[in-house]
Protein backbone atom coordinates (compact mmCIF):
# COMPACT_ATOMS: atom_id res chain seq x y z
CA UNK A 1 83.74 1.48 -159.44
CA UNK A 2 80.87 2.54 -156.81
CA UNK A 3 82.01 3.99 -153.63
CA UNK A 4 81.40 1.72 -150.54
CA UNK A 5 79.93 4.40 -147.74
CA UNK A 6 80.00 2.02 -144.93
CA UNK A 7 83.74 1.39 -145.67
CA UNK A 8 84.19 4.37 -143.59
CA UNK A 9 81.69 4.02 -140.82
CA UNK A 10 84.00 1.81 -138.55
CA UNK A 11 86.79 4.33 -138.43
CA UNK A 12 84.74 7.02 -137.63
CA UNK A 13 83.25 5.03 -134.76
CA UNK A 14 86.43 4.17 -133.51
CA UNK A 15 87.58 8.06 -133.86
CA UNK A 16 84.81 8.94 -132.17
CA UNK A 17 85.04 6.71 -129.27
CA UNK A 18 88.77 7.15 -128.86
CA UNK A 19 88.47 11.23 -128.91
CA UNK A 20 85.05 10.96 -126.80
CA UNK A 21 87.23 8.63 -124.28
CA UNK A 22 90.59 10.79 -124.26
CA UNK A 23 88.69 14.33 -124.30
CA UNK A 24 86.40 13.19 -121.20
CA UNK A 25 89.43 11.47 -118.80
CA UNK A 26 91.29 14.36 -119.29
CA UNK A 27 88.18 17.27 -118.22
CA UNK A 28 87.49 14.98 -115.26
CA UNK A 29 91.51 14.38 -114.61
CA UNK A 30 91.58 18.48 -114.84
CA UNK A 31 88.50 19.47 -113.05
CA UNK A 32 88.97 17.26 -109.78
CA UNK A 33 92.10 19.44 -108.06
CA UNK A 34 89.82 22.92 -109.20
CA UNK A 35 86.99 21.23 -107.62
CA UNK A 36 88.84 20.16 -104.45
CA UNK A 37 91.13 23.61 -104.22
CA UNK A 38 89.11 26.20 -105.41
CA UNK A 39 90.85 29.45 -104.26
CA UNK A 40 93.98 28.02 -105.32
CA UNK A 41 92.15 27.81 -109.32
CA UNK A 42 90.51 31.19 -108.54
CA UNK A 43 94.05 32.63 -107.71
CA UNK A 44 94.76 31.58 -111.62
CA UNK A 45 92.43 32.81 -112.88
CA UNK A 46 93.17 36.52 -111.76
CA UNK A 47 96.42 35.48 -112.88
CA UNK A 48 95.51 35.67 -116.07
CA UNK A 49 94.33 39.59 -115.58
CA UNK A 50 91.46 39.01 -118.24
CA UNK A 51 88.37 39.64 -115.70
CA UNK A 52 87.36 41.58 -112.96
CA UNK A 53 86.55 40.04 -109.41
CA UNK A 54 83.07 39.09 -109.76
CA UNK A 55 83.78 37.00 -113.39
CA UNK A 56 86.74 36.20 -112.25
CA UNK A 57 85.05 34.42 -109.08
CA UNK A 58 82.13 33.22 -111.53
CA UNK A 59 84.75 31.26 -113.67
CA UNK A 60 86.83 29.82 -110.95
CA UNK A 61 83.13 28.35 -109.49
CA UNK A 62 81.65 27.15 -113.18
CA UNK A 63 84.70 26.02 -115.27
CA UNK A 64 85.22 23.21 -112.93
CA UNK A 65 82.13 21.58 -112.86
CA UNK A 66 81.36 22.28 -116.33
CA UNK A 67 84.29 20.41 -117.55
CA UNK A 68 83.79 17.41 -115.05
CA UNK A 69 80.24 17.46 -116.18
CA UNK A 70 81.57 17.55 -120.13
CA UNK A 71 83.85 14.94 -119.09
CA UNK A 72 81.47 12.41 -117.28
CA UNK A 73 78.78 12.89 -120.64
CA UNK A 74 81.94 12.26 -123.22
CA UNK A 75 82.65 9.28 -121.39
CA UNK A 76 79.48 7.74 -120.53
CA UNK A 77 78.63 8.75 -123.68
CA UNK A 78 75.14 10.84 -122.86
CA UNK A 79 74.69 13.88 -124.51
CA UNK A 80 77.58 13.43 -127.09
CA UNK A 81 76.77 15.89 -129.62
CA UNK A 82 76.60 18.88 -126.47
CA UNK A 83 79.70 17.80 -124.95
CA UNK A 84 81.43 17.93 -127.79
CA UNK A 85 80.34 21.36 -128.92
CA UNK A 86 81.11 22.27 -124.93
CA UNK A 87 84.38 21.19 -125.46
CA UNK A 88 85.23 23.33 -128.68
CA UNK A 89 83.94 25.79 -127.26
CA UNK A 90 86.38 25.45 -123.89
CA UNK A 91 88.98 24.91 -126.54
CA UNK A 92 88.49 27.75 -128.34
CA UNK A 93 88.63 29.57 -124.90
CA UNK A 94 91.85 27.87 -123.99
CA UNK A 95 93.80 28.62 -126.67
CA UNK A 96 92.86 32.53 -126.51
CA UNK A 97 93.45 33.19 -122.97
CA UNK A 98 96.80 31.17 -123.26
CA UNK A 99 97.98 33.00 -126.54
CA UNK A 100 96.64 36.52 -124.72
CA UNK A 101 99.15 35.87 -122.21
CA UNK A 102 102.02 34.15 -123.96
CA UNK A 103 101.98 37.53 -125.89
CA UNK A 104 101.75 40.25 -123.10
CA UNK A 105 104.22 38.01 -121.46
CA UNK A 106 102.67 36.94 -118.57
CA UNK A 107 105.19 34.12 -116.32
CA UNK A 108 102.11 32.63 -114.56
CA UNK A 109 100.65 28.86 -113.82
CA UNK A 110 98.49 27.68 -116.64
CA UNK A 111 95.67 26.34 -113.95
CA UNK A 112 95.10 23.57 -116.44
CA UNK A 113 95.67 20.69 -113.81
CA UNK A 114 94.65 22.99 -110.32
CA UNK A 115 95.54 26.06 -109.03
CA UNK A 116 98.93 25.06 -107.39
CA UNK A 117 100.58 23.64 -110.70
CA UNK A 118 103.67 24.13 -111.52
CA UNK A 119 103.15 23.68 -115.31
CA UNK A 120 103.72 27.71 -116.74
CA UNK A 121 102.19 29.07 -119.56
CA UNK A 122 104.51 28.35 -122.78
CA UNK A 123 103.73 26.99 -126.52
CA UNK A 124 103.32 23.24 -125.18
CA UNK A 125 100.40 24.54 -122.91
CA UNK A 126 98.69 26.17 -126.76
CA UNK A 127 98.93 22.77 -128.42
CA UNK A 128 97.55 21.41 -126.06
CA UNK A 129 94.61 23.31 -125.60
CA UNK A 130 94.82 23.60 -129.57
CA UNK A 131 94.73 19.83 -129.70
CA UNK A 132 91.54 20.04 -127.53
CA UNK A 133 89.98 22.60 -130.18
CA UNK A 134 91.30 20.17 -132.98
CA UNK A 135 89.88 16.70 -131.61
CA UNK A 136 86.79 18.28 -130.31
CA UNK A 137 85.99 19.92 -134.13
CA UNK A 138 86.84 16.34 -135.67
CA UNK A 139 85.14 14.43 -133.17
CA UNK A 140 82.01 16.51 -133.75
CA UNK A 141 82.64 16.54 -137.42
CA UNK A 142 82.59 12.47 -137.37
CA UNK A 143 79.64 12.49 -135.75
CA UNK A 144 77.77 14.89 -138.07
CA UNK A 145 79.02 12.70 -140.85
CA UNK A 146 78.00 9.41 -139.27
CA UNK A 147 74.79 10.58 -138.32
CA UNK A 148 74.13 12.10 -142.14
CA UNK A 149 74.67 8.76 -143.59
CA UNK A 150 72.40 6.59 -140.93
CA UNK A 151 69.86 9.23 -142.13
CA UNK A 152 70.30 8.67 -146.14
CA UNK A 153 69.93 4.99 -145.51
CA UNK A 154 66.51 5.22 -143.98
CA UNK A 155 65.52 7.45 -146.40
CA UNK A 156 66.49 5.08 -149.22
CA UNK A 157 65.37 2.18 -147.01
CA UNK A 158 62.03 3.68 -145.87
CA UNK A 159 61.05 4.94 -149.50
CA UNK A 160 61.14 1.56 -150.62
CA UNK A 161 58.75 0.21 -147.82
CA UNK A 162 55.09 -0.13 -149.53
CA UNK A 163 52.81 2.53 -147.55
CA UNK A 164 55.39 4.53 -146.45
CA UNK A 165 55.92 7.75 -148.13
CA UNK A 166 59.60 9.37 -148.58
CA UNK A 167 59.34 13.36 -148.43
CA UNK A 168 58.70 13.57 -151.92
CA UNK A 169 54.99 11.75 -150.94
CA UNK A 170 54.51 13.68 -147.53
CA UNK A 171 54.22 17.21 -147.58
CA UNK A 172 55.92 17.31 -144.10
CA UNK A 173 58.73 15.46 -144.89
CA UNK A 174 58.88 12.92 -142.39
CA UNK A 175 60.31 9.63 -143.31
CA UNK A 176 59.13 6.80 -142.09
CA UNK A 177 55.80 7.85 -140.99
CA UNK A 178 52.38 5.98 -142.61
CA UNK A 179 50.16 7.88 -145.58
């Protein structure tokens, strides 16, 4: 029985573009009222008591537009591979600052949706920032994948090809190219 590898391929797609899609509305959903009310975001952020004034102000002016920016390139779907390394990366950062205070007890405003929120820090505000880790780590996982097997195909493709060489022939190793 031989294993069909593009059985697979349309499922990841659709993962993909279904995780690229959900991960990008919600950074642009999220980074519009820090964008529009920034003291009010900045104010969270001290809430938080993990940084000093000046980071503290360098966050509150960044995070924003770095997530709307993540969130315009997941949708439009320009610089995929970045934006979703951005996002685990934001996810990762999530989940610790929201664990750091659900143990030292802090009874703040997560800052997730704006500054004025009334959505406290609790174990629903960790999944979902865990959830963000999780989808952005598959999503970029799929992607790896996908792009592994569109490379094995035009190796096997492009070693077949009369006058090209496959990197056995070229000491370089690039497929495709003329001897």
């Amino acid at each position: 029985m031989k294993l069909n590898k593009t059985r697979w391929r349309k499922p990841i797609d659709v993962f993909i573009l279904i995780a690229r899609i959900g991960l990008g509305c919600l950074f642009i959903y999220s980074s519009l009222p820090k964008i529009r009310q920034p003291y009010d975001f900045l104010s969270s952020v001290y809430e938080y008591e993990l940084v000093g004034p000046k980071l503290g102000m360098f966050v509150a002016m960044t995070m924003p537009w770095l997530e709307l920016f993540t969130g315009v390139c997941l949708v439009g779907g320009i610089f995929i591979s970045g934006a979703l390394l951005t996002t685990i990366a934001m996810g990762a950062t999530f989940s610790y600052v929201i664990v750091s205070a659900i143990h030292r007890g802090l009874d703040i405003s997560c800052g997730c949706f704006g500054g004025s929120g009334t959505d406290t820090i609790n174990y629903f505000t960790l999944i979902r920032a865990s959830a963000i880790f999780t989808f952005g780590i598959l999503a970029y996982v799929c992607l790896i994948f996908r792009r592994s097997g569109e490379e094995r195909f035009c190796r096997r493709t492009c070693a077949d090809q009369p006058g090209v060489s496959g990197q056995n022939g070229n000491p370089a190793g690039n497929v495709g190219f003329p001897t």
